[in-house]
PDB file of N, CA and C in Angstrom:
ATOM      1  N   UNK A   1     -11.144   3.007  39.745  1.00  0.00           N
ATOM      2  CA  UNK A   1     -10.206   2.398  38.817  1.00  0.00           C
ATOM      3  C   UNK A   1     -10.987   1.601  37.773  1.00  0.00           C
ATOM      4  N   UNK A   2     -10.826   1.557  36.350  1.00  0.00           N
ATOM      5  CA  UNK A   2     -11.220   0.722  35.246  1.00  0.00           C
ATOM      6  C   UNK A   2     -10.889  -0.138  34.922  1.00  0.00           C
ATOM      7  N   UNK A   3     -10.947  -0.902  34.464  1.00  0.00           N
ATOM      8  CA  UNK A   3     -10.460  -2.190  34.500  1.00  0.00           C
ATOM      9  C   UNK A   3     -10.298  -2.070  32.836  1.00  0.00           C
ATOM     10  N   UNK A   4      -8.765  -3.466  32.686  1.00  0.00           N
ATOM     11  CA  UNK A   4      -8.382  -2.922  31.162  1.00  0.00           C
ATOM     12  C   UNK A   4      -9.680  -3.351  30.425  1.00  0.00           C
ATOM     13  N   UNK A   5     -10.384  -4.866  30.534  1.00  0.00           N
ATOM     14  CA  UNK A   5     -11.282  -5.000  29.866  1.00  0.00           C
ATOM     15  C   UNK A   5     -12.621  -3.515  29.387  1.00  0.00           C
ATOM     16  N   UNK A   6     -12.826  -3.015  30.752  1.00  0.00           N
ATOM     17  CA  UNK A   6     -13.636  -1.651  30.253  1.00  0.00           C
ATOM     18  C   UNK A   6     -12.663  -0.329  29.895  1.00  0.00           C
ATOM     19  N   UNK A   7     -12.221  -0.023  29.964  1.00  0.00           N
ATOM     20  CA  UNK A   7     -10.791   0.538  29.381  1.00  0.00           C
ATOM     21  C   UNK A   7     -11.149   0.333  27.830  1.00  0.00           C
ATOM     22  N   UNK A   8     -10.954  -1.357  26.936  1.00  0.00           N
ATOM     23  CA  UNK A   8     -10.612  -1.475  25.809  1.00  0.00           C
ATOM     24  C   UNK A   8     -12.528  -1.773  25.188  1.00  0.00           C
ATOM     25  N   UNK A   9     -13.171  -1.680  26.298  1.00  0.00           N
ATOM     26  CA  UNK A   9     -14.804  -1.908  25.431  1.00  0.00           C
ATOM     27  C   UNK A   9     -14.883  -0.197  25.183  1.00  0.00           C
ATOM     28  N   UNK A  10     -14.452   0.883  26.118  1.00  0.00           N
ATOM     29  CA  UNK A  10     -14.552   2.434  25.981  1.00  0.00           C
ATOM     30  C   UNK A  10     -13.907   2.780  25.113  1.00  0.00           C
ATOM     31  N   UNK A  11     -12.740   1.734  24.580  1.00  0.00           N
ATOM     32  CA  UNK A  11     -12.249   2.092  23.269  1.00  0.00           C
ATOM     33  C   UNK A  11     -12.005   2.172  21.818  1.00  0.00           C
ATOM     34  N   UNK A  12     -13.267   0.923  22.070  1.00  0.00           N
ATOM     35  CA  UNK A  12     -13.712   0.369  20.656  1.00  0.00           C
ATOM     36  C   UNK A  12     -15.348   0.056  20.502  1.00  0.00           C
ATOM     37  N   UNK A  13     -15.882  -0.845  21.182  1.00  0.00           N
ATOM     38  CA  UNK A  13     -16.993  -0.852  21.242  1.00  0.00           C
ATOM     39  C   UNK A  13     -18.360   0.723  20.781  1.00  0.00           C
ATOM     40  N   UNK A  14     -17.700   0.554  22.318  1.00  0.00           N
ATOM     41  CA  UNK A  14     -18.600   2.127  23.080  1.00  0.00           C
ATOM     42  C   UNK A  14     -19.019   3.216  21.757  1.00  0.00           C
ATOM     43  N   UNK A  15     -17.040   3.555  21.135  1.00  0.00           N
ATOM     44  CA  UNK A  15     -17.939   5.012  20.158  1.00  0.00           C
ATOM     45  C   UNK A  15     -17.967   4.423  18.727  1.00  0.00           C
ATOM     46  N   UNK A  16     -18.146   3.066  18.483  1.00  0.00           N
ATOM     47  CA  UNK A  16     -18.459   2.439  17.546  1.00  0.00           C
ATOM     48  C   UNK A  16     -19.710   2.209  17.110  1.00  0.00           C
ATOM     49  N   UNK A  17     -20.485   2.124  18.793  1.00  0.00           N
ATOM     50  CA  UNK A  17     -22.045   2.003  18.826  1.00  0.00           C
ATOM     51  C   UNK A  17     -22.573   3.563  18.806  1.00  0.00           C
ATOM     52  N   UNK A  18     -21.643   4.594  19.698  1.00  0.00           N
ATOM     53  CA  UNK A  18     -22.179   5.594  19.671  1.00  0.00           C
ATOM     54  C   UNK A  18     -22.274   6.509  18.549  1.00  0.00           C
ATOM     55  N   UNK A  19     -20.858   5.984  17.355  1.00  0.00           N
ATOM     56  CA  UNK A  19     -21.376   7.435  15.915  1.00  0.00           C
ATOM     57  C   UNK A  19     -21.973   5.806  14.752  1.00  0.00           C
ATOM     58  N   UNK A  20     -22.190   4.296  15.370  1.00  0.00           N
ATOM     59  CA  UNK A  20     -23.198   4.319  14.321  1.00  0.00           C
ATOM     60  C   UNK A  20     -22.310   3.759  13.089  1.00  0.00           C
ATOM     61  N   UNK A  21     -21.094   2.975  13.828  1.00  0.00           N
ATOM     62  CA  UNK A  21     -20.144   2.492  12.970  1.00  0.00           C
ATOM     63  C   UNK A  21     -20.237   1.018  13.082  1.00  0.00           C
ATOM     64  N   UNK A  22     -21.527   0.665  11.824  1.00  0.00           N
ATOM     65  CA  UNK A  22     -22.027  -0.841  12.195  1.00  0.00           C
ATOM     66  C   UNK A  22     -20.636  -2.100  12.041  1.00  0.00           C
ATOM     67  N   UNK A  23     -19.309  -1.521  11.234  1.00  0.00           N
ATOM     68  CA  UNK A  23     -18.575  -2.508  10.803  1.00  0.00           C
ATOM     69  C   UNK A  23     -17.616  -2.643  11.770  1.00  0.00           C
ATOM     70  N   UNK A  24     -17.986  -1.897  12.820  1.00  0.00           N
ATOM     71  CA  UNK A  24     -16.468  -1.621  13.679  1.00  0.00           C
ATOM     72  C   UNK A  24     -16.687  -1.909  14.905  1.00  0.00           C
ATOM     73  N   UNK A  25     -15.552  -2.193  15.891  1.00  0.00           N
ATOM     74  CA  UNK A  25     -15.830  -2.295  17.471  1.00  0.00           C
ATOM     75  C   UNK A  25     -15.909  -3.586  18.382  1.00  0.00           C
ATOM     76  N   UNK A  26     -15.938  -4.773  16.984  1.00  0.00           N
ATOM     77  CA  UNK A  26     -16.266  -5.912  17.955  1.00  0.00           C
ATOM     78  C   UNK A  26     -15.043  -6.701  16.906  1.00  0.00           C
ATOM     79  N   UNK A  27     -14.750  -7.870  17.623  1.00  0.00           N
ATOM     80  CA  UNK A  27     -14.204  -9.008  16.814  1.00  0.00           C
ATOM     81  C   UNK A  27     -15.295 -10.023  15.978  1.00  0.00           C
ATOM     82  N   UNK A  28     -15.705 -10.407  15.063  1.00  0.00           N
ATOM     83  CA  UNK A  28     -16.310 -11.113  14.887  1.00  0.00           C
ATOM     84  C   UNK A  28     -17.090 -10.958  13.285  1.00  0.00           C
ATOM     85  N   UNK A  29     -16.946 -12.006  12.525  1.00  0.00           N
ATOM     86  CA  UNK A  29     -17.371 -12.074  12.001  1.00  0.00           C
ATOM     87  C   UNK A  29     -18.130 -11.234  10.381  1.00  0.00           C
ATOM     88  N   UNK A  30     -17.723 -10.457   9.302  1.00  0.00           N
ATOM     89  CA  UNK A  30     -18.349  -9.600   9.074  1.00  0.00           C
ATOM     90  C   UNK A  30     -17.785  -8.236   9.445  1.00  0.00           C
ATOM     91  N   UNK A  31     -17.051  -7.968  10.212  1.00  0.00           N
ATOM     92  CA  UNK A  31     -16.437  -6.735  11.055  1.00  0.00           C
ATOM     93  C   UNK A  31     -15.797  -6.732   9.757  1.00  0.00           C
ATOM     94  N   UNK A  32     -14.850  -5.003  10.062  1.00  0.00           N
ATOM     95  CA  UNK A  32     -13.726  -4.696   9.720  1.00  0.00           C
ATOM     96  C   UNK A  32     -12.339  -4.701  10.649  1.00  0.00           C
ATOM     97  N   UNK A  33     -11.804  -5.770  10.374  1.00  0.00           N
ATOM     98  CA  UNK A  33     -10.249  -6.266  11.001  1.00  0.00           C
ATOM     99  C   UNK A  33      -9.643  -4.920  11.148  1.00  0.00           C
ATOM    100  N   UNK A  34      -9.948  -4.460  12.969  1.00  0.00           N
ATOM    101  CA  UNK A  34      -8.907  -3.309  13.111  1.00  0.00           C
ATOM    102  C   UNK A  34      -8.418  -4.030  14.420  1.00  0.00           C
ATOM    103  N   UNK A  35      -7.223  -4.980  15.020  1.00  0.00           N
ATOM    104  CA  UNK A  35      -6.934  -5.488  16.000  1.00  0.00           C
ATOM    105  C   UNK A  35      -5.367  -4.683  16.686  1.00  0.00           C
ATOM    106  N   UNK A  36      -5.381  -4.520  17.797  1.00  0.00           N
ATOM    107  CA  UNK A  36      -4.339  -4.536  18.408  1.00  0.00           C
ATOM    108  C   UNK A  36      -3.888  -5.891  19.497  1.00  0.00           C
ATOM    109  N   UNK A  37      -2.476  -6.250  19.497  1.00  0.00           N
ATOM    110  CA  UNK A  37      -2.118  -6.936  20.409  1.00  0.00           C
ATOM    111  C   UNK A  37      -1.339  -6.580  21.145  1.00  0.00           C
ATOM    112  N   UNK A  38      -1.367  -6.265  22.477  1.00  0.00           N
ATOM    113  CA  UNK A  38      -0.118  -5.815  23.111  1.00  0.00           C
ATOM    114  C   UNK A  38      -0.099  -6.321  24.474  1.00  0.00           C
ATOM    115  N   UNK A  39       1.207  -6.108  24.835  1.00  0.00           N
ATOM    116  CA  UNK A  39       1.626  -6.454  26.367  1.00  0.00           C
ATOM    117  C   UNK A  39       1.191  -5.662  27.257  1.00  0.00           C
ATOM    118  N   UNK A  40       0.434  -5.839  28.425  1.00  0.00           N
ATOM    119  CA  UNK A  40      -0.414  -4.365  28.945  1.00  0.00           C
ATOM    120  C   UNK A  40       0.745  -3.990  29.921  1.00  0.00           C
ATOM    121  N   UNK A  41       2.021  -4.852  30.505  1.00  0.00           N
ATOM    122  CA  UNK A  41       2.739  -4.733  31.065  1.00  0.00           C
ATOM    123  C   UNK A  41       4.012  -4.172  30.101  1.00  0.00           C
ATOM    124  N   UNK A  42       4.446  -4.221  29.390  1.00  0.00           N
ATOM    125  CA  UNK A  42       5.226  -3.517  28.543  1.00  0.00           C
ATOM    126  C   UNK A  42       4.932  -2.191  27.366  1.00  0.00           C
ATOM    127  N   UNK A  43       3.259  -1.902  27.282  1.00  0.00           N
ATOM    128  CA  UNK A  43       3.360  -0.514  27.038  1.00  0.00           C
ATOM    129  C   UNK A  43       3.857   0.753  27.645  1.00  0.00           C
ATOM    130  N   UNK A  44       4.007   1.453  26.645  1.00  0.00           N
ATOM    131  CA  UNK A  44       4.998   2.238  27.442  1.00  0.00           C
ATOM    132  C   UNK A  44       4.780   3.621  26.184  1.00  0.00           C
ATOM    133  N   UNK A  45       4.594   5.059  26.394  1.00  0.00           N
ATOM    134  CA  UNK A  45       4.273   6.004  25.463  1.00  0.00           C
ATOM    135  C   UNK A  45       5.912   6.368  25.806  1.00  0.00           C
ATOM    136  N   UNK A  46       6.701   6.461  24.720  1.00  0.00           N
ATOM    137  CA  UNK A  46       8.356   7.198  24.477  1.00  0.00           C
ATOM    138  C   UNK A  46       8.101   8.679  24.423  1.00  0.00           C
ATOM    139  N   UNK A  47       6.967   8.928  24.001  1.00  0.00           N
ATOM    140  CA  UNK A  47       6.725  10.131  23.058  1.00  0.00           C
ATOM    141  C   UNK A  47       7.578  11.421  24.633  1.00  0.00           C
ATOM    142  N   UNK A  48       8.153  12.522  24.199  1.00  0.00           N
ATOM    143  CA  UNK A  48       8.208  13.796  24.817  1.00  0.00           C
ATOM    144  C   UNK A  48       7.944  15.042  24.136  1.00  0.00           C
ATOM    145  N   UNK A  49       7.842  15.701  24.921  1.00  0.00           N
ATOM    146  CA  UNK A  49       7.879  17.058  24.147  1.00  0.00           C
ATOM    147  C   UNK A  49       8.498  17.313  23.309  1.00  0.00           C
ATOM    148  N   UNK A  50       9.565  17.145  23.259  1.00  0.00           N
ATOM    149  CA  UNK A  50      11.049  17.264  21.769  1.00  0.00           C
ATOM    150  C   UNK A  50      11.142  16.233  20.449  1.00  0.00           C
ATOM    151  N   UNK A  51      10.352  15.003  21.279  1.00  0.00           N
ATOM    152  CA  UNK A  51      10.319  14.138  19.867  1.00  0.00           C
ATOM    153  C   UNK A  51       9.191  13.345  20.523  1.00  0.00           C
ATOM    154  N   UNK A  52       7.906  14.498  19.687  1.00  0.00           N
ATOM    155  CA  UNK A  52       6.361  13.720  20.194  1.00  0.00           C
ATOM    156  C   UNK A  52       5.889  12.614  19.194  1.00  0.00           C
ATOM    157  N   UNK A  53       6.625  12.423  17.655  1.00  0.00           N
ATOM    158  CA  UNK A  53       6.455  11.191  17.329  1.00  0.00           C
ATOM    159  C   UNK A  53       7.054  10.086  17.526  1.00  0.00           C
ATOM    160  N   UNK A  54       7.858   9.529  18.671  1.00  0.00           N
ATOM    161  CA  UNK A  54       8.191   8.739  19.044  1.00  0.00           C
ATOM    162  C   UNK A  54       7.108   7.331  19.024  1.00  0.00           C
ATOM    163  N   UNK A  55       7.328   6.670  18.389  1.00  0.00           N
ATOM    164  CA  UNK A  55       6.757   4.984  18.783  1.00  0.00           C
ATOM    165  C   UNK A  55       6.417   4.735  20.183  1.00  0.00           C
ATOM    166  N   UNK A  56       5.369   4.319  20.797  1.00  0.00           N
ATOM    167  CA  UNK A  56       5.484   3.504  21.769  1.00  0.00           C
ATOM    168  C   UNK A  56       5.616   1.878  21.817  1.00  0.00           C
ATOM    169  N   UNK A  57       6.146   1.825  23.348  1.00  0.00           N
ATOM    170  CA  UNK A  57       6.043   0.189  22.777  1.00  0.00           C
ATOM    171  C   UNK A  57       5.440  -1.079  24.110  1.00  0.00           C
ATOM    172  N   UNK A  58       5.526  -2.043  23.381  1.00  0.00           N
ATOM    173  CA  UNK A  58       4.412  -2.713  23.908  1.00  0.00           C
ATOM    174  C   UNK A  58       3.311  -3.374  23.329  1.00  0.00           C
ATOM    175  N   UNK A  59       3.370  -2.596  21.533  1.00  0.00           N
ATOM    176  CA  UNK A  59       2.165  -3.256  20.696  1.00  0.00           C
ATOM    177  C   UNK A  59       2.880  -4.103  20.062  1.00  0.00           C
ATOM    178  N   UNK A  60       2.779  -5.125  20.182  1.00  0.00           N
ATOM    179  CA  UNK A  60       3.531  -6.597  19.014  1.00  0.00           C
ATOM    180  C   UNK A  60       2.854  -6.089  17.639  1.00  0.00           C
ATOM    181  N   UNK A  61       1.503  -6.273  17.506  1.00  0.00           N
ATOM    182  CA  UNK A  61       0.661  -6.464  16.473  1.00  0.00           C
ATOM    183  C   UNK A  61      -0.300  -6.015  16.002  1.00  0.00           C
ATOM    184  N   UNK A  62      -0.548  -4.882  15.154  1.00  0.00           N
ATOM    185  CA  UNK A  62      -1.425  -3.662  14.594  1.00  0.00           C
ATOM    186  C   UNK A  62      -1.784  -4.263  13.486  1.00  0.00           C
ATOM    187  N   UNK A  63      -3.557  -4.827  13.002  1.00  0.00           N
ATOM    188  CA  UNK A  63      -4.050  -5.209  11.706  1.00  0.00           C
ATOM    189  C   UNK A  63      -5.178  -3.685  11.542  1.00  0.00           C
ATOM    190  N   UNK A  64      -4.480  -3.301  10.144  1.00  0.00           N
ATOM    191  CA  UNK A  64      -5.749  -2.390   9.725  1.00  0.00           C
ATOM    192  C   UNK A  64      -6.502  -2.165   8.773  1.00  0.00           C
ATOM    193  N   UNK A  65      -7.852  -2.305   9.014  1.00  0.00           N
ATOM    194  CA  UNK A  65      -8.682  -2.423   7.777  1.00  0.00           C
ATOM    195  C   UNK A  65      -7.671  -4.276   7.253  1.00  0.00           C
ATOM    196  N   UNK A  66      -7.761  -5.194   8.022  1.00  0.00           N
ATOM    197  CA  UNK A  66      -7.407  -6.208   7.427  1.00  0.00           C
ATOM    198  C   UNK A  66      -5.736  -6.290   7.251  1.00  0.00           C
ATOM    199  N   UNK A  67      -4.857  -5.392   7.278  1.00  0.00           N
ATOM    200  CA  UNK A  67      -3.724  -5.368   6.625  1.00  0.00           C
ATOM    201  C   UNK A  67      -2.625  -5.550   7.915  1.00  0.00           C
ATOM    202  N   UNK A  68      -1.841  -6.191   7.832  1.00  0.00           N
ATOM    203  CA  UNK A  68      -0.455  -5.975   9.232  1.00  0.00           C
ATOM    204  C   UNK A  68       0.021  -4.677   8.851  1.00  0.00           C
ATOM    205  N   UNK A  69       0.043  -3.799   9.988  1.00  0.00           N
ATOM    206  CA  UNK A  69       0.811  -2.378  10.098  1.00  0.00           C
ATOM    207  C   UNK A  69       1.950  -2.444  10.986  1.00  0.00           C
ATOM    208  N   UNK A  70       1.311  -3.384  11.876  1.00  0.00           N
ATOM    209  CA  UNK A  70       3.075  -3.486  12.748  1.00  0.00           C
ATOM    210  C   UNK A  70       3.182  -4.804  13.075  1.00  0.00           C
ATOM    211  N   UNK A  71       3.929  -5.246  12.699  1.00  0.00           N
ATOM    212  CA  UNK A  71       5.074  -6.644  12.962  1.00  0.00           C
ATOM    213  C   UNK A  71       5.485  -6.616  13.809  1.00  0.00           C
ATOM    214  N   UNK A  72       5.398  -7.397  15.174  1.00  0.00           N
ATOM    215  CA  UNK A  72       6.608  -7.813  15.825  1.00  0.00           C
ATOM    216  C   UNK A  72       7.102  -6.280  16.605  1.00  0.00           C
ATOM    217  N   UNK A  73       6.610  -5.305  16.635  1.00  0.00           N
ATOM    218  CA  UNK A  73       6.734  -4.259  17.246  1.00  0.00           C
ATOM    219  C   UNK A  73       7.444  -3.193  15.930  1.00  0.00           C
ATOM    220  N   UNK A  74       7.323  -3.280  14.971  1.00  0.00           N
ATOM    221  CA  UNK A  74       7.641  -3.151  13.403  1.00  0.00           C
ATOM    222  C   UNK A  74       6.984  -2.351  12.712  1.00  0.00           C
ATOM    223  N   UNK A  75       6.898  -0.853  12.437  1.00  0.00           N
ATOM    224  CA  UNK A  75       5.785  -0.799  11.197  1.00  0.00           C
ATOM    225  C   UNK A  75       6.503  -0.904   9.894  1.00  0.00           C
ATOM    226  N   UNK A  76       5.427  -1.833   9.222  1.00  0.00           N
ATOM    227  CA  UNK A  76       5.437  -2.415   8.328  1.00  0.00           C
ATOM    228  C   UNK A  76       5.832  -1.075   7.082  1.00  0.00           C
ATOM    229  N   UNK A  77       5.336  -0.207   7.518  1.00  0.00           N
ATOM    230  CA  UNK A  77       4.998   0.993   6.026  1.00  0.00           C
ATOM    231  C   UNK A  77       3.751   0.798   5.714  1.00  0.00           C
ATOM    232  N   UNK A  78       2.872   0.004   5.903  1.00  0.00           N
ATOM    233  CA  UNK A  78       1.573  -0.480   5.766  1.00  0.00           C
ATOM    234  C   UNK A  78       0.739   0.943   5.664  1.00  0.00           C
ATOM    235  N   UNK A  79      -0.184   1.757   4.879  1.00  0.00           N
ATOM    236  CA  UNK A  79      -0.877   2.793   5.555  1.00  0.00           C
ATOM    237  C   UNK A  79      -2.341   2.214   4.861  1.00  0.00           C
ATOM    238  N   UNK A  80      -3.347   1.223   5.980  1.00  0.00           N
ATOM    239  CA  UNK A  80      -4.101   1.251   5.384  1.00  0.00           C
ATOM    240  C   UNK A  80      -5.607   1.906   6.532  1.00  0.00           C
ATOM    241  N   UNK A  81      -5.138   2.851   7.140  1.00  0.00           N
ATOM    242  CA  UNK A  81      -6.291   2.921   7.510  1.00  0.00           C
ATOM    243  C   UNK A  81      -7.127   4.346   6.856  1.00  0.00           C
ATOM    244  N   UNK A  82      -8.415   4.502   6.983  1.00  0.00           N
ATOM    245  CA  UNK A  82      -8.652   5.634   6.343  1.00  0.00           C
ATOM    246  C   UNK A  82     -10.023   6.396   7.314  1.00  0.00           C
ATOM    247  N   UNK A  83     -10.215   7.355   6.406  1.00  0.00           N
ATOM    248  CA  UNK A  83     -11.333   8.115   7.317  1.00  0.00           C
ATOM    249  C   UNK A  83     -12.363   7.841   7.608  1.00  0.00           C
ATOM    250  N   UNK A  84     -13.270   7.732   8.892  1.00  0.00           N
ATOM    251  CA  UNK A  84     -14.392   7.156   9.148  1.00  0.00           C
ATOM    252  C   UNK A  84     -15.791   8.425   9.037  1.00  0.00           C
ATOM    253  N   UNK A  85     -17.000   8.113   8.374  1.00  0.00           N
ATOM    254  CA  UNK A  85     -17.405   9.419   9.121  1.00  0.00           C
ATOM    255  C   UNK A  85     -19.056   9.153   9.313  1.00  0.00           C
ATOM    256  N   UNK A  86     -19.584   9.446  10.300  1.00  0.00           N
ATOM    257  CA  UNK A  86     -20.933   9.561  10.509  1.00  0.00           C
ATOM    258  C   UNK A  86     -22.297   9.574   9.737  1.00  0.00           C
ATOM    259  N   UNK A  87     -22.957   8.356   9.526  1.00  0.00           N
ATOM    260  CA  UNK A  87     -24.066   8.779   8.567  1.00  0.00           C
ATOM    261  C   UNK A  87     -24.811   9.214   9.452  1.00  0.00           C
ATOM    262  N   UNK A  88     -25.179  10.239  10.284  1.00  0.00           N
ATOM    263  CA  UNK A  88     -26.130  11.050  10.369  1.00  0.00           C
ATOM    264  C   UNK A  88     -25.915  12.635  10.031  1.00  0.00           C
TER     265      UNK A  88
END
């Protein structure tokens, strides 16, 4: 079993260090503001087969690239995230 803390370092950290994405992956300083906040007890994926874009929920608070995308469990309309890609 994983624990959420390694769970959320495998999910940000990890392939942040691994493709070499110096602005990304950590909180702090200098970064690029990509945060989630959520209830680990109230996520929940809606999505089914018949309506696979369904919202999940459980995330209060989505900042991207700096910007609020979801409010309060809300998207904003916000679209600021964009493509990342490998300098090697």
């Amino acid at each position: 079993m994983v624990t959420l803390e390694e769970a959320i370092r495998r999910m940000t950290s990890l392939p942040a260090l691994k493709f070499q994405l110096k602005d990304r992956g950590l909180i702090k300083e200098g970064m690029t503001a990509d945060i989630v906040v959520f209830d680990e007890v109230q996520v929940k994926d809606l999505s089914t087969f018949d309506k696979p874009h369904a919202y999940s929920t459980g995330f209060h608070y989505v900042i991207v690239n700096g910007v609020l995308t979801v409010d309060n469990e809300k998207h904003t309309g916000a679209r600021a995230g964009k493509a990342l890609y490998s300098k090697n």
